[in-house]
Every structure is written in structure tokens, then in C-alpha cells.
PDB file of N, CA and C in Angstrom:
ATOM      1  N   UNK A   1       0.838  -1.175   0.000  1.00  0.00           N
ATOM      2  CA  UNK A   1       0.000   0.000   0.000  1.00  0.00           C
ATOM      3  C   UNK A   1       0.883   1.239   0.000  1.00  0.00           C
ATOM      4  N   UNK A   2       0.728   2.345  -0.674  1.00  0.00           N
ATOM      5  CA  UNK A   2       1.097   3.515  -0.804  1.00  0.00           C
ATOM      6  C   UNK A   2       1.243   4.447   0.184  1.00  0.00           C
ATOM      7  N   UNK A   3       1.890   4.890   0.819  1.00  0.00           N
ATOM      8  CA  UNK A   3       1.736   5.904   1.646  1.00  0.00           C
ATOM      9  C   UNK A   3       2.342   7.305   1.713  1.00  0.00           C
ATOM     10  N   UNK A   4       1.698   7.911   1.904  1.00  0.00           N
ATOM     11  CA  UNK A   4       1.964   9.806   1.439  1.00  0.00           C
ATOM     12  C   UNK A   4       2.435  10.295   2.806  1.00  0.00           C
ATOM     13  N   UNK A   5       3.502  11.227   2.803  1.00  0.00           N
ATOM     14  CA  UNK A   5       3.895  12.072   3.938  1.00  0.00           C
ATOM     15  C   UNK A   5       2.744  13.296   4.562  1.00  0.00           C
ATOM     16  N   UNK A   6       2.590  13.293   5.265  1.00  0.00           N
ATOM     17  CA  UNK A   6       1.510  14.507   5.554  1.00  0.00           C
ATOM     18  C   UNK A   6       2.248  15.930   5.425  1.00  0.00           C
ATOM     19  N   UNK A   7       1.486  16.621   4.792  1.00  0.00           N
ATOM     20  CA  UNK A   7       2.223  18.343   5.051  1.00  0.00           C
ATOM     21  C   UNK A   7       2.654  18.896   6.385  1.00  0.00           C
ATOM     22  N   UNK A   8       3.999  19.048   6.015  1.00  0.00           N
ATOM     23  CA  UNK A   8       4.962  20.050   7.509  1.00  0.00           C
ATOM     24  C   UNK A   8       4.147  20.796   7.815  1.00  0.00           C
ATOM     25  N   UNK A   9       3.795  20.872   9.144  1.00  0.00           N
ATOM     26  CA  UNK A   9       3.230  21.880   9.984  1.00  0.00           C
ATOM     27  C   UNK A   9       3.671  23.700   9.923  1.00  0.00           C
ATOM     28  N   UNK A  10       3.224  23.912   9.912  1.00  0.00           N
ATOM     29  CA  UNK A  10       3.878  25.792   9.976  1.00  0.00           C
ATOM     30  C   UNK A  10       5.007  26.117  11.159  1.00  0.00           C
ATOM     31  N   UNK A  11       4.980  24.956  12.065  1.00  0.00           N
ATOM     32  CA  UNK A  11       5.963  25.116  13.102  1.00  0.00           C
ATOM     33  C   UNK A  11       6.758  24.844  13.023  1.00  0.00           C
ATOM     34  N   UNK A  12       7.537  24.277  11.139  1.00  0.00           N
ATOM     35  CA  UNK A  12       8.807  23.951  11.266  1.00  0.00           C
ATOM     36  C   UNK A  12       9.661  25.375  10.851  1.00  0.00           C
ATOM     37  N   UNK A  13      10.758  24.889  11.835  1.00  0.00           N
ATOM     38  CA  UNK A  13      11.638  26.405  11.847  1.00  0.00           C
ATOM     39  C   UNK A  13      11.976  26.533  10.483  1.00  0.00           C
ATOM     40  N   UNK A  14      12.111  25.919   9.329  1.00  0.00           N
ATOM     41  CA  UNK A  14      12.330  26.319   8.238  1.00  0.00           C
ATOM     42  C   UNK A  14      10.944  27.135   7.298  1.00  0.00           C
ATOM     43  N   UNK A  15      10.036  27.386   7.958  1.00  0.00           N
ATOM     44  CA  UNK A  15       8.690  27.751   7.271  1.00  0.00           C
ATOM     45  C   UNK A  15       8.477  29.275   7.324  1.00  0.00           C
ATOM     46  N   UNK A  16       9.389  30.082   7.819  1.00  0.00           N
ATOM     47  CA  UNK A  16       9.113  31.960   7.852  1.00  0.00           C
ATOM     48  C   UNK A  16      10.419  31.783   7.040  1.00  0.00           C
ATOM     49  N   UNK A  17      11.463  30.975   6.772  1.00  0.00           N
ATOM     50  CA  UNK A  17      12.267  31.409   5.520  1.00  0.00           C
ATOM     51  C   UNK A  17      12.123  31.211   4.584  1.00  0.00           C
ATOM     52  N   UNK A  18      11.247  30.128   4.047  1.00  0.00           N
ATOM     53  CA  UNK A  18      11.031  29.605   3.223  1.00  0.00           C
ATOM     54  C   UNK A  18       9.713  30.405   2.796  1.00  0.00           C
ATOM     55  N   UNK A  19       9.106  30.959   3.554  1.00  0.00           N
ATOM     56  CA  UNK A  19       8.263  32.118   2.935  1.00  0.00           C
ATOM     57  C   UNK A  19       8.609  33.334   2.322  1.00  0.00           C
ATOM     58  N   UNK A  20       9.767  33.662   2.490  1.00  0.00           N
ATOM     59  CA  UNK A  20      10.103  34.643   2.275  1.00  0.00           C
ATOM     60  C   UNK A  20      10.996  34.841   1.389  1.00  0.00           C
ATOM     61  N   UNK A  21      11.305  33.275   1.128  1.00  0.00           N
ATOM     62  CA  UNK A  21      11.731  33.094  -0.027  1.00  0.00           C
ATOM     63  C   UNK A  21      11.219  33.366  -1.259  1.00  0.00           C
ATOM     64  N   UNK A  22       9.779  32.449  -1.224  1.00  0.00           N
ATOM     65  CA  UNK A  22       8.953  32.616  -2.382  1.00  0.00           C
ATOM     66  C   UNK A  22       8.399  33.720  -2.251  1.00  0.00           C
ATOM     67  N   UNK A  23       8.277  34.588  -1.574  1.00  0.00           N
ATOM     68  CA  UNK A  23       8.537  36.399  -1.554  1.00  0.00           C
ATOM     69  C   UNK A  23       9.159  36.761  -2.323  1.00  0.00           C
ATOM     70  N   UNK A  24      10.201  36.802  -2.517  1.00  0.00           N
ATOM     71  CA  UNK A  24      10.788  37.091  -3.015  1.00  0.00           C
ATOM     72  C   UNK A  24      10.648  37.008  -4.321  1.00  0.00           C
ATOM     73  N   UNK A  25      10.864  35.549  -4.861  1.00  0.00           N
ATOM     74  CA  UNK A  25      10.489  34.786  -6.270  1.00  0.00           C
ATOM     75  C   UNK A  25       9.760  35.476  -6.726  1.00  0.00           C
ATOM     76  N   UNK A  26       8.489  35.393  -6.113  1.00  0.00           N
ATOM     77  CA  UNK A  26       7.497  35.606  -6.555  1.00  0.00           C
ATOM     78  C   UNK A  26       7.605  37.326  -6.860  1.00  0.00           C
ATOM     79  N   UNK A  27       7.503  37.974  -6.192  1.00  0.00           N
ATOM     80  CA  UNK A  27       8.233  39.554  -6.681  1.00  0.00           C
ATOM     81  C   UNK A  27       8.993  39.913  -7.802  1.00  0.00           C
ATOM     82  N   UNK A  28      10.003  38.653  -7.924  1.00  0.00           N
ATOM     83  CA  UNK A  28      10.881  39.095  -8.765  1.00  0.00           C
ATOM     84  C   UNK A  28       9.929  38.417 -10.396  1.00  0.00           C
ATOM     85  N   UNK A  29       9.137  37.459 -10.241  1.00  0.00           N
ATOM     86  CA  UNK A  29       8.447  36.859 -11.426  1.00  0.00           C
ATOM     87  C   UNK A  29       7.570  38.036 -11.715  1.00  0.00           C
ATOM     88  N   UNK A  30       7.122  38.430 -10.802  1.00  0.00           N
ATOM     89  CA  UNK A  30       5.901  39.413 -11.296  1.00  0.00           C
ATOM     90  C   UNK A  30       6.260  40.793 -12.340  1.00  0.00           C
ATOM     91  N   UNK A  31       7.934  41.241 -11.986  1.00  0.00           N
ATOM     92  CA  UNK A  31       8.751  41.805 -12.726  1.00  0.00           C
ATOM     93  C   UNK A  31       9.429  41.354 -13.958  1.00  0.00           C
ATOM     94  N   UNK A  32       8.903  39.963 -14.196  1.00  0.00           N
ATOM     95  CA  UNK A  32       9.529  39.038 -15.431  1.00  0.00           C
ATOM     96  C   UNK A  32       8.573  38.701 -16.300  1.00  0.00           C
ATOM     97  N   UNK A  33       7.777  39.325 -16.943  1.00  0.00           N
ATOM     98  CA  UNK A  33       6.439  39.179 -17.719  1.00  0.00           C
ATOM     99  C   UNK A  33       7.138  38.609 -18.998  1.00  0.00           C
ATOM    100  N   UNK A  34       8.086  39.147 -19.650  1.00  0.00           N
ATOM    101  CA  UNK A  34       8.677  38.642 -21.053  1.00  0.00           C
ATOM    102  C   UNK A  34       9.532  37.645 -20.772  1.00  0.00           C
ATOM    103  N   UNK A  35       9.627  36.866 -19.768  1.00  0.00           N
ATOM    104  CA  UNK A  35      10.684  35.884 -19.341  1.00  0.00           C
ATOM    105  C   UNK A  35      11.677  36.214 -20.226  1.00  0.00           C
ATOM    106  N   UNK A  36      12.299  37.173 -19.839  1.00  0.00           N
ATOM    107  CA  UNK A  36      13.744  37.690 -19.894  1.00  0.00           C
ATOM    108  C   UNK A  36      14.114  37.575 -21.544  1.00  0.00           C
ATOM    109  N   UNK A  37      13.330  38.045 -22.242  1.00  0.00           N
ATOM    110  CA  UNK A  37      13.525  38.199 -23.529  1.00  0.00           C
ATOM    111  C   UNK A  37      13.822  39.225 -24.366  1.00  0.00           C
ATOM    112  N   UNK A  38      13.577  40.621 -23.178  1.00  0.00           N
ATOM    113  CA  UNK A  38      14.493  41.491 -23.480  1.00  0.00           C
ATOM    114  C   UNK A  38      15.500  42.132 -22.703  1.00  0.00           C
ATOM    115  N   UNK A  39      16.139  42.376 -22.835  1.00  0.00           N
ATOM    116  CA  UNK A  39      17.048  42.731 -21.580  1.00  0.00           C
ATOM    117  C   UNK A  39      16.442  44.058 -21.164  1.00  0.00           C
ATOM    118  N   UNK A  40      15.905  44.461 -19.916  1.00  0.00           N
ATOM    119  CA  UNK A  40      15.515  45.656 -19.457  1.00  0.00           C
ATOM    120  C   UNK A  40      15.577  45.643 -18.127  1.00  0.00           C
ATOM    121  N   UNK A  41      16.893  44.718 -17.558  1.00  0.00           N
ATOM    122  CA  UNK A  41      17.362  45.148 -15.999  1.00  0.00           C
ATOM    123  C   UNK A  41      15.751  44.822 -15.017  1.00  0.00           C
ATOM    124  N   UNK A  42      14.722  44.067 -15.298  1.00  0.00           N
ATOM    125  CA  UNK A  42      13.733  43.597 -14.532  1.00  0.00           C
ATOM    126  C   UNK A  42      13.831  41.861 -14.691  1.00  0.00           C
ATOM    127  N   UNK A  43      13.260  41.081 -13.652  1.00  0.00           N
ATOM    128  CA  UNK A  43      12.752  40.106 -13.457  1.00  0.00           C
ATOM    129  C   UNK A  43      14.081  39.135 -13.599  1.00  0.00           C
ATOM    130  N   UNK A  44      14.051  37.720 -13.702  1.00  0.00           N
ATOM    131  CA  UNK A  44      15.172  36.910 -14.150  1.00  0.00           C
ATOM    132  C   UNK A  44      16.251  37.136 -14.885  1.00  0.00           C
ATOM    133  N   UNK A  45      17.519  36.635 -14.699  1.00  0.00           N
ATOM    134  CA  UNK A  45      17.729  36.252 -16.136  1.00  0.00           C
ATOM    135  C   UNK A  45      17.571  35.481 -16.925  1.00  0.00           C
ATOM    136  N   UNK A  46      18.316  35.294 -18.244  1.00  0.00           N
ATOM    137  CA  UNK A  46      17.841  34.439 -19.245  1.00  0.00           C
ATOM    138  C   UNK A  46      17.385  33.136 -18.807  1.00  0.00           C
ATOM    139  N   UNK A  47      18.805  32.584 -18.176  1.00  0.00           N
ATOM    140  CA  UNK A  47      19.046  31.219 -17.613  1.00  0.00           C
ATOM    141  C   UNK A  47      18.074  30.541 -16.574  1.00  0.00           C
ATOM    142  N   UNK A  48      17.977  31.991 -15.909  1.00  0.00           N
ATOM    143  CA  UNK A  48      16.803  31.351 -14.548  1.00  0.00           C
ATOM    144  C   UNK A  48      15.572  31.583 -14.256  1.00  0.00           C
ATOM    145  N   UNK A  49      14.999  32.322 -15.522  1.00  0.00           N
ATOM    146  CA  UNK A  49      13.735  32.560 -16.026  1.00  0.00           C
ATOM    147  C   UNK A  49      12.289  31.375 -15.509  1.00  0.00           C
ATOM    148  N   UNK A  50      12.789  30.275 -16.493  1.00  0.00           N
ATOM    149  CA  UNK A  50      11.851  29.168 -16.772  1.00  0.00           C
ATOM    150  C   UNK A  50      11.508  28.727 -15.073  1.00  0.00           C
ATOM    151  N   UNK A  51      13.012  28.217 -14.279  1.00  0.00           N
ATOM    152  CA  UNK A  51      13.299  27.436 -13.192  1.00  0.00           C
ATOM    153  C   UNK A  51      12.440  28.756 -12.281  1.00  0.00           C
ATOM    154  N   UNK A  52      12.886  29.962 -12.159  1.00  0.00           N
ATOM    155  CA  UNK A  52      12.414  31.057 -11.434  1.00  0.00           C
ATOM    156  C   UNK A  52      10.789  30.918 -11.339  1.00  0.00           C
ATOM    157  N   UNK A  53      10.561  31.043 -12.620  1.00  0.00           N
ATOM    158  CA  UNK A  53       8.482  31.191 -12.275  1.00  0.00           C
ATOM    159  C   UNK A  53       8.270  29.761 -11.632  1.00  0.00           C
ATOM    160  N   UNK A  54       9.087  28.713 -12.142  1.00  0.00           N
ATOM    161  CA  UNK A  54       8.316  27.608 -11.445  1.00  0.00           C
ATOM    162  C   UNK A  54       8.439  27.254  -9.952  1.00  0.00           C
ATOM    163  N   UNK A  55       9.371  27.834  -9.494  1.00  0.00           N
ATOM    164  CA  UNK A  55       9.800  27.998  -8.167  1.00  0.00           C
ATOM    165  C   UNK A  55       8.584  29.019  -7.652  1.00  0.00           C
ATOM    166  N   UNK A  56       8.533  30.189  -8.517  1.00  0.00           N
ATOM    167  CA  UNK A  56       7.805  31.038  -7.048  1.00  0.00           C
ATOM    168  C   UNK A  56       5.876  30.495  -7.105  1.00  0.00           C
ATOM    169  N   UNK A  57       6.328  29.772  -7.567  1.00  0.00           N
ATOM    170  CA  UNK A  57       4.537  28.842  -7.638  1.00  0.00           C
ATOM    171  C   UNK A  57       4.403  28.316  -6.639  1.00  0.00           C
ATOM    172  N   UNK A  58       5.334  27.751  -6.252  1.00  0.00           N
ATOM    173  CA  UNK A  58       5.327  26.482  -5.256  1.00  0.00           C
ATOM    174  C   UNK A  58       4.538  27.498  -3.718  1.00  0.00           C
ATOM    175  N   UNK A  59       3.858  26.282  -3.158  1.00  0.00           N
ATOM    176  CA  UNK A  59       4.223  26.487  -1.742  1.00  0.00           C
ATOM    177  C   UNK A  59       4.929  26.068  -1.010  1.00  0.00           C
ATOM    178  N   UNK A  60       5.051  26.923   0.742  1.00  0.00           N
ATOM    179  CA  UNK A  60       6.024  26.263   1.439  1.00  0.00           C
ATOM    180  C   UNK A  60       6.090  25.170   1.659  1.00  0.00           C
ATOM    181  N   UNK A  61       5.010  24.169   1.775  1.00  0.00           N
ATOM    182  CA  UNK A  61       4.685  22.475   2.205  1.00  0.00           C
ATOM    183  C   UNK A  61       5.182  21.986   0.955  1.00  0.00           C
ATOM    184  N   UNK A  62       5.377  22.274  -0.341  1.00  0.00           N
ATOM    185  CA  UNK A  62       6.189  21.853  -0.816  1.00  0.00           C
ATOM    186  C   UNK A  62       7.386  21.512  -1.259  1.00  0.00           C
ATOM    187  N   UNK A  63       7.812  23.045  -0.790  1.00  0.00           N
ATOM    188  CA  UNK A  63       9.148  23.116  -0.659  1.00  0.00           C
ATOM    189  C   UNK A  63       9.904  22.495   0.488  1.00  0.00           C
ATOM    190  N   UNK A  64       9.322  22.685   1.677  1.00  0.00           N
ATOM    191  CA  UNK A  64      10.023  21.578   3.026  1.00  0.00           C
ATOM    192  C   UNK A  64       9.721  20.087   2.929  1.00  0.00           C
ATOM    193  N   UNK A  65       9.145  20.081   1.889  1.00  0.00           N
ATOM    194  CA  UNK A  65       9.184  17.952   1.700  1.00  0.00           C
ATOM    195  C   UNK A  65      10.134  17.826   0.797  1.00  0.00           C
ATOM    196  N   UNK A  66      11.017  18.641   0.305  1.00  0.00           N
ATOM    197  CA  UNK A  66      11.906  17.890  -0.577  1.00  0.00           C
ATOM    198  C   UNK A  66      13.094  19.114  -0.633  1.00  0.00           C
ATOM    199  N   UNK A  67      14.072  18.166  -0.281  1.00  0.00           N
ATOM    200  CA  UNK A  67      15.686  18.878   0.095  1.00  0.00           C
ATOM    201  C   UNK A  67      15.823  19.792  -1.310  1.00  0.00           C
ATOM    202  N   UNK A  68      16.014  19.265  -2.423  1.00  0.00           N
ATOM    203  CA  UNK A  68      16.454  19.767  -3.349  1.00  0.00           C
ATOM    204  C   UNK A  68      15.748  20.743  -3.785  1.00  0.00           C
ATOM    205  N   UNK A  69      14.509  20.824  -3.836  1.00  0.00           N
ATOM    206  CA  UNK A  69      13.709  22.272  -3.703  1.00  0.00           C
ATOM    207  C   UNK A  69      13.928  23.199  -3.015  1.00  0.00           C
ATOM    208  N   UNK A  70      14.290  23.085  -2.342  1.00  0.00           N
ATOM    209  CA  UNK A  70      14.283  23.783  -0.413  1.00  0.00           C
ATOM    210  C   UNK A  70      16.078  24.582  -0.796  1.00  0.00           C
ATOM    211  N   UNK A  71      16.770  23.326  -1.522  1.00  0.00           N
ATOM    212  CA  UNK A  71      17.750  24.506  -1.436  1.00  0.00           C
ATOM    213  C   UNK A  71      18.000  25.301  -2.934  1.00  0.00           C
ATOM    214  N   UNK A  72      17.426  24.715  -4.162  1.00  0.00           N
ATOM    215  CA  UNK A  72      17.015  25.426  -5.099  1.00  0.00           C
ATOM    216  C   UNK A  72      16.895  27.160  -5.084  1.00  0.00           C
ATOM    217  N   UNK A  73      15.064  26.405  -4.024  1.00  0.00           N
ATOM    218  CA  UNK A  73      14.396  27.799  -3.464  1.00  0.00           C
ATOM    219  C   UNK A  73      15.393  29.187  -3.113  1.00  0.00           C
ATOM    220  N   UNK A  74      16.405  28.511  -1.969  1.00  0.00           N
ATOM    221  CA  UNK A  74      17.106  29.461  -1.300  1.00  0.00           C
ATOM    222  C   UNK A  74      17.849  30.151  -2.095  1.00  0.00           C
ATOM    223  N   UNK A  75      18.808  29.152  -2.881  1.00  0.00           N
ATOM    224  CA  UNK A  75      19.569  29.429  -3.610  1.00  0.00           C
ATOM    225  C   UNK A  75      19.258  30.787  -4.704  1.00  0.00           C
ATOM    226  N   UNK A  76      18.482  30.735  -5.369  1.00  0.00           N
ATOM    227  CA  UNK A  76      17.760  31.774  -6.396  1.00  0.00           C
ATOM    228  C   UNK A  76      17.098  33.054  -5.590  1.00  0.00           C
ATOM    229  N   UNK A  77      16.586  32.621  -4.322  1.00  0.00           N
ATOM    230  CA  UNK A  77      15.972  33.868  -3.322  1.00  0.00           C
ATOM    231  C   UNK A  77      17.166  34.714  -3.203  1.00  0.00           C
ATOM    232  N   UNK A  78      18.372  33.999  -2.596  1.00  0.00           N
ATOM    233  CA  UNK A  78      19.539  35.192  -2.694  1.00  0.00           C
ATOM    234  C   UNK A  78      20.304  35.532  -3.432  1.00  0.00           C
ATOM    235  N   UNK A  79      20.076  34.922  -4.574  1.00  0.00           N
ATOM    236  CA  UNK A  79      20.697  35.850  -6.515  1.00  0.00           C
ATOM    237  C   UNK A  79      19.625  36.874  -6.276  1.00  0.00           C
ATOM    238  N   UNK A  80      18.307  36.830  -6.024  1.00  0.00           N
ATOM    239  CA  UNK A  80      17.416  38.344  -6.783  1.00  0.00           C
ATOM    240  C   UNK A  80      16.678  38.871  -5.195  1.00  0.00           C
ATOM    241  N   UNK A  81      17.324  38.184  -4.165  1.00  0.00           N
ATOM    242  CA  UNK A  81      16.902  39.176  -2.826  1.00  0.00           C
ATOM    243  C   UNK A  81      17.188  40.747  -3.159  1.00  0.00           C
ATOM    244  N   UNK A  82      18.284  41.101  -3.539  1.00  0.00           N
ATOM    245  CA  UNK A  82      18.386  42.329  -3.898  1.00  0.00           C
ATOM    246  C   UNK A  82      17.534  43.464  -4.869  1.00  0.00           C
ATOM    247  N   UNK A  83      17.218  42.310  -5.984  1.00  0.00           N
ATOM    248  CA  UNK A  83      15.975  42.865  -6.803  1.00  0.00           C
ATOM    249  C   UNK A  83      14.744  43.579  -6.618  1.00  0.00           C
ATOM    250  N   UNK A  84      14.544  42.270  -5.735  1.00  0.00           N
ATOM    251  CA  UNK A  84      12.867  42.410  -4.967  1.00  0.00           C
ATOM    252  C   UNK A  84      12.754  42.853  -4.157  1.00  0.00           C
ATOM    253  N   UNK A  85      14.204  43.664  -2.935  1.00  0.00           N
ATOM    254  CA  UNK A  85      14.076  44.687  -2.318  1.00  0.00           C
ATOM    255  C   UNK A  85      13.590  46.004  -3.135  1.00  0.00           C
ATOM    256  N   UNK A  86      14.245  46.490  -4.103  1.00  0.00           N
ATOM    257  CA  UNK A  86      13.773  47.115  -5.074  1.00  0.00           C
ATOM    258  C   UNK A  86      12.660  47.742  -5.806  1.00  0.00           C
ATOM    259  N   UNK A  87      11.895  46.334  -5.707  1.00  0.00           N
ATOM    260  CA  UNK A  87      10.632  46.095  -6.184  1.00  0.00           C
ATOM    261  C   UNK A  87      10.066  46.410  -4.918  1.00  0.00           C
ATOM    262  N   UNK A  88       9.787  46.265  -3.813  1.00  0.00           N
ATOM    263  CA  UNK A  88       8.852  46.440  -3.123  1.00  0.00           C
ATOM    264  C   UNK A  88       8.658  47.321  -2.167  1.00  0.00           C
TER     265      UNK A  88
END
């Protein structure tokens, strides 16, 4: 029989960074309407365009069930943390 992990609770200490991660993302996607097809100093770059929108989709319960997301996530939050200060 199959069995599914239940969604991380909000009480895991990784869940106010990981929000604020996709804060971020998500800020910086909303500034990326042409997925980086022209260069005009907003949203992604070229490279991290595609990976970027699909990241700031996610939620946090998805992102804390799986390592490689989780550090994806982070990873790209602090290339365009600076951006989306910017932005907001």
C-alpha cells in the first residue's frame, strides 16, 4: 500500500524562511512578464527565467518535503533578494 507524507506543519523552523523566499520569487516573477527576452534590468535572467516562475509557484509544504527544492528555493531567493528589495 502507498503511503503519502503529511504536510509540515507551519511550526517547522524552516517555514518563515522559506516564505520569504517565495517572496521574493514571486516579486521578482511578477517583474519578469517577457521571461527575460528582453534585456531591461527587470525580473530573471535568461538562464533562470523558466526554473524562477516555477519555483515562485510552489508552496512552502512543498518546498520543506523535498531537500532539493528547499535549497534550489534558497539558492535563487539570494541571486534576486536584492531585486525584490527594489521592487517592493
Amino acid at each position: 500500500m502507498r503511503q503519502f507524507r503529511p504536510l509540515p506543519r507551519g511550526d517547522d523552523p524552516r517555514w518563515a524562511k522559506i516564505s520569504e523566499a517565495l517572496r521574493v520569487l514571486a516579486a521578482v516573477a511578477a517583474e519578469d512578464l517577457d521571461y527575460a527576452k528582453h534585456q531591461n534590468g527587470r525580473g530573471f535572467s535568461r538562464s533562470d527565467s523558466s526554473k524562477g516562475h516555477s519555483l515562485a509557484r510552489l508552496r512552502p509544504g512543498a518546498v520543506i518535503s523535498d531537500a532539493s527544492t528547499y535549497e534550489d528555493v534558497m539558492k535563487m531567493a539570494t541571486r534576486y533578494r536584492r531585486q525584490a528589495s527594489k521592487i517592493g
